[in-house]
Protein backbone atom coordinates (compact mmCIF):
# COMPACT_ATOMS: atom_id res chain seq x y z
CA UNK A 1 -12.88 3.67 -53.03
CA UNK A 2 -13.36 6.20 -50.36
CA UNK A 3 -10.11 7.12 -47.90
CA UNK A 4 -11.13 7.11 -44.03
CA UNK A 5 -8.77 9.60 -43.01
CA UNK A 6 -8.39 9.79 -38.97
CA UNK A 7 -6.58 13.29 -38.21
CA UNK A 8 -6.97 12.81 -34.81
CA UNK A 9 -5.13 9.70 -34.98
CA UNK A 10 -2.13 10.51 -36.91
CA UNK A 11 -1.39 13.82 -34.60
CA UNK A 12 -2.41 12.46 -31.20
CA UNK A 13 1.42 10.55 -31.27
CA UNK A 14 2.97 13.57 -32.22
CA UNK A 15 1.32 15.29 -28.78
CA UNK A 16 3.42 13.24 -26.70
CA UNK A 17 6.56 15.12 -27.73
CA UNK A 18 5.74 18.47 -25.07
CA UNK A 19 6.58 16.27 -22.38
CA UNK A 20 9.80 15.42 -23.75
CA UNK A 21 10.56 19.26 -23.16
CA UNK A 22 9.23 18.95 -19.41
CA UNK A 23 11.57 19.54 -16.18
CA UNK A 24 11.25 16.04 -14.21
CA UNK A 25 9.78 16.48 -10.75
CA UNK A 26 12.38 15.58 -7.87
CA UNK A 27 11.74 15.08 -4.61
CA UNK A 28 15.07 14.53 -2.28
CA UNK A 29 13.83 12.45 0.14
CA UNK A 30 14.01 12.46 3.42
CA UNK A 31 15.77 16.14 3.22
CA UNK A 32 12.70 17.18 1.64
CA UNK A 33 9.07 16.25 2.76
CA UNK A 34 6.52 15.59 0.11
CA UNK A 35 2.76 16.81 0.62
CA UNK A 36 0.43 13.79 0.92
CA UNK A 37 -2.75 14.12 -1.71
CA UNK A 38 -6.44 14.39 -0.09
CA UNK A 39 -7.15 10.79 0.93
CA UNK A 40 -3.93 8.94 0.96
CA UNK A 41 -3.85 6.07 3.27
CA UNK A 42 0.18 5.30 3.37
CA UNK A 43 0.90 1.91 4.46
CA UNK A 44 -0.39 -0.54 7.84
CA UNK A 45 1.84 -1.12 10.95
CA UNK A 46 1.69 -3.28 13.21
CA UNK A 47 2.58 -2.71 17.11
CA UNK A 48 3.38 -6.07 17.46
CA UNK A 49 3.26 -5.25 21.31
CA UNK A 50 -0.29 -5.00 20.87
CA UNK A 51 -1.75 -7.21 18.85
CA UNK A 52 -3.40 -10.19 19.88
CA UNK A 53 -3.36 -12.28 16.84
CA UNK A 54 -7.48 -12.17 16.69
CA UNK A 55 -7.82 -12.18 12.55
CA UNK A 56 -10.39 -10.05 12.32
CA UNK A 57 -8.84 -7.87 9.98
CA UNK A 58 -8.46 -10.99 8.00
CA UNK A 59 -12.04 -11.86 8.12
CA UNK A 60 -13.35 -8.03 7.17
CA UNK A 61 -10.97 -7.54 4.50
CA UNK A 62 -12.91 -7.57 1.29
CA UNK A 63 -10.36 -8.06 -1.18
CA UNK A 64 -8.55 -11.20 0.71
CA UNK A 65 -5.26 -9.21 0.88
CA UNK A 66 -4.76 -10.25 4.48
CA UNK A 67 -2.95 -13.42 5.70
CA UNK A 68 -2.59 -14.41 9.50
CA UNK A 69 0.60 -15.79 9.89
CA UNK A 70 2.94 -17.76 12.31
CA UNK A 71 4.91 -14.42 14.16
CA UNK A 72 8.54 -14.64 14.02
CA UNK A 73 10.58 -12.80 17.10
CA UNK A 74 9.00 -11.28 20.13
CA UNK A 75 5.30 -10.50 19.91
CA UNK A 76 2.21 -9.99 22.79
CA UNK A 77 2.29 -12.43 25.53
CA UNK A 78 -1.78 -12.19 25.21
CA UNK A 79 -1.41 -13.21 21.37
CA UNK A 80 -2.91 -16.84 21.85
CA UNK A 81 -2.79 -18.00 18.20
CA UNK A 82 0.88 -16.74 17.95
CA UNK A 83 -0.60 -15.11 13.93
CA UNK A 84 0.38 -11.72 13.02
CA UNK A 85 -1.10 -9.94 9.77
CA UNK A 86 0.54 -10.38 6.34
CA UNK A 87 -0.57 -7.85 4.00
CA UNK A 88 -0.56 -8.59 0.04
CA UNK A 89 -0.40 -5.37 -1.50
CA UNK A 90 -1.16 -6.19 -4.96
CA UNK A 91 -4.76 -6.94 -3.55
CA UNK A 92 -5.28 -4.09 -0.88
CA UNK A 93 -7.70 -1.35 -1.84
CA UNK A 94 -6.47 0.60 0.74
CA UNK A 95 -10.29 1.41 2.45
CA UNK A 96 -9.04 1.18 6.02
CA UNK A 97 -11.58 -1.69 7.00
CA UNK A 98 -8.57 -3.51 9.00
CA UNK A 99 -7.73 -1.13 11.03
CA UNK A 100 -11.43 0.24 11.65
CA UNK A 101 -12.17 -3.37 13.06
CA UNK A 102 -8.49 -4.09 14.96
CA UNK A 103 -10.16 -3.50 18.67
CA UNK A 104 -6.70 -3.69 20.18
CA UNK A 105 -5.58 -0.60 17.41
CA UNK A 106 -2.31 -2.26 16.64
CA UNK A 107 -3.11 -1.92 13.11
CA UNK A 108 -2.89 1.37 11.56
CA UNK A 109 -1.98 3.26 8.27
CA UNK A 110 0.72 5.91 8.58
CA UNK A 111 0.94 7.91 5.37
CA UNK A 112 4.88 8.41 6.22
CA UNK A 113 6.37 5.67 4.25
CA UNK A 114 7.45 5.31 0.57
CA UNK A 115 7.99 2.03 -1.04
CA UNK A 116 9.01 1.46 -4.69
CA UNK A 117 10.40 -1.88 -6.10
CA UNK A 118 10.73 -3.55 -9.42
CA UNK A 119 10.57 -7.23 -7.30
CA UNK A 120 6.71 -8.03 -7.60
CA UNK A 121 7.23 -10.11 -4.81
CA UNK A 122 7.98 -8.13 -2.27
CA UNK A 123 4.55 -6.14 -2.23
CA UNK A 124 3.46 -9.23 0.32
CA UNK A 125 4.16 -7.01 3.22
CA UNK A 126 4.59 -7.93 6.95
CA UNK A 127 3.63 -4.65 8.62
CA UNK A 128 6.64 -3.55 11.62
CA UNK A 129 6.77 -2.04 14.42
CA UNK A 130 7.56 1.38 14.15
């Protein structure tokens, strides 16, 4: 009987244990600004003020992460169809198609927010004034 012996296999665990000897990396936000990578998108607003509740970043949106729904508080007196933008970040891809198409530019992505949650529910995101 021959032995398959995988080296690679038995010391590739063992590799793991440099990072147990590794500094963690802390940021103390907001005292402390981090630097955005090349290409990072952040998240979509929404100047409520401005949008008119057209759903075309609904209809361009690829990926079907975008809902039109009913607004809740004050929104544009020219928003007919009384629908703001729901975005369901467990499907976005982040290519910037919605807010390439939104012709009043309400929607936009500002790379200034950080959101973290263990609640996989609350990545359905209604995007805020801000």
């Amino acid at each position: 009987m021959a032995w398959n012996l995988d080296l690679k296999g038995l010391i590739q665990p063992f590799s793991a244990l440099k990072f147990s000897v590794k500094q963690p990396y802390t940021l103390n936000y907001p005292v402390e600004k981090r630097q955005d990578v090349d290409g990072y998108r952040g998240f979509h607003l929404n100047t409520l003020s401005l949008c008119v509740g057209c759903g075309n970043c609904q209809d361009i949106c690829m990926n079907e992460a975008i809902d039109m729904v009913e607004a809740v508080g004050e929104i544009n007196p020219k928003n007919a169809s009384g629908l703001v933008p729901r975005i369901d970040y467990g499907r976005c891809c982040w290519c910037g198609l919605c807010t390439d198409v939104c012709g009043p530019d309400s929607l936009r992505l500002e790379s200034d927010c950080i959101y973290a949650s263990e609640d996989a529910g609350s990545f359905l995101y209604m995007p805020k004034d801000q």
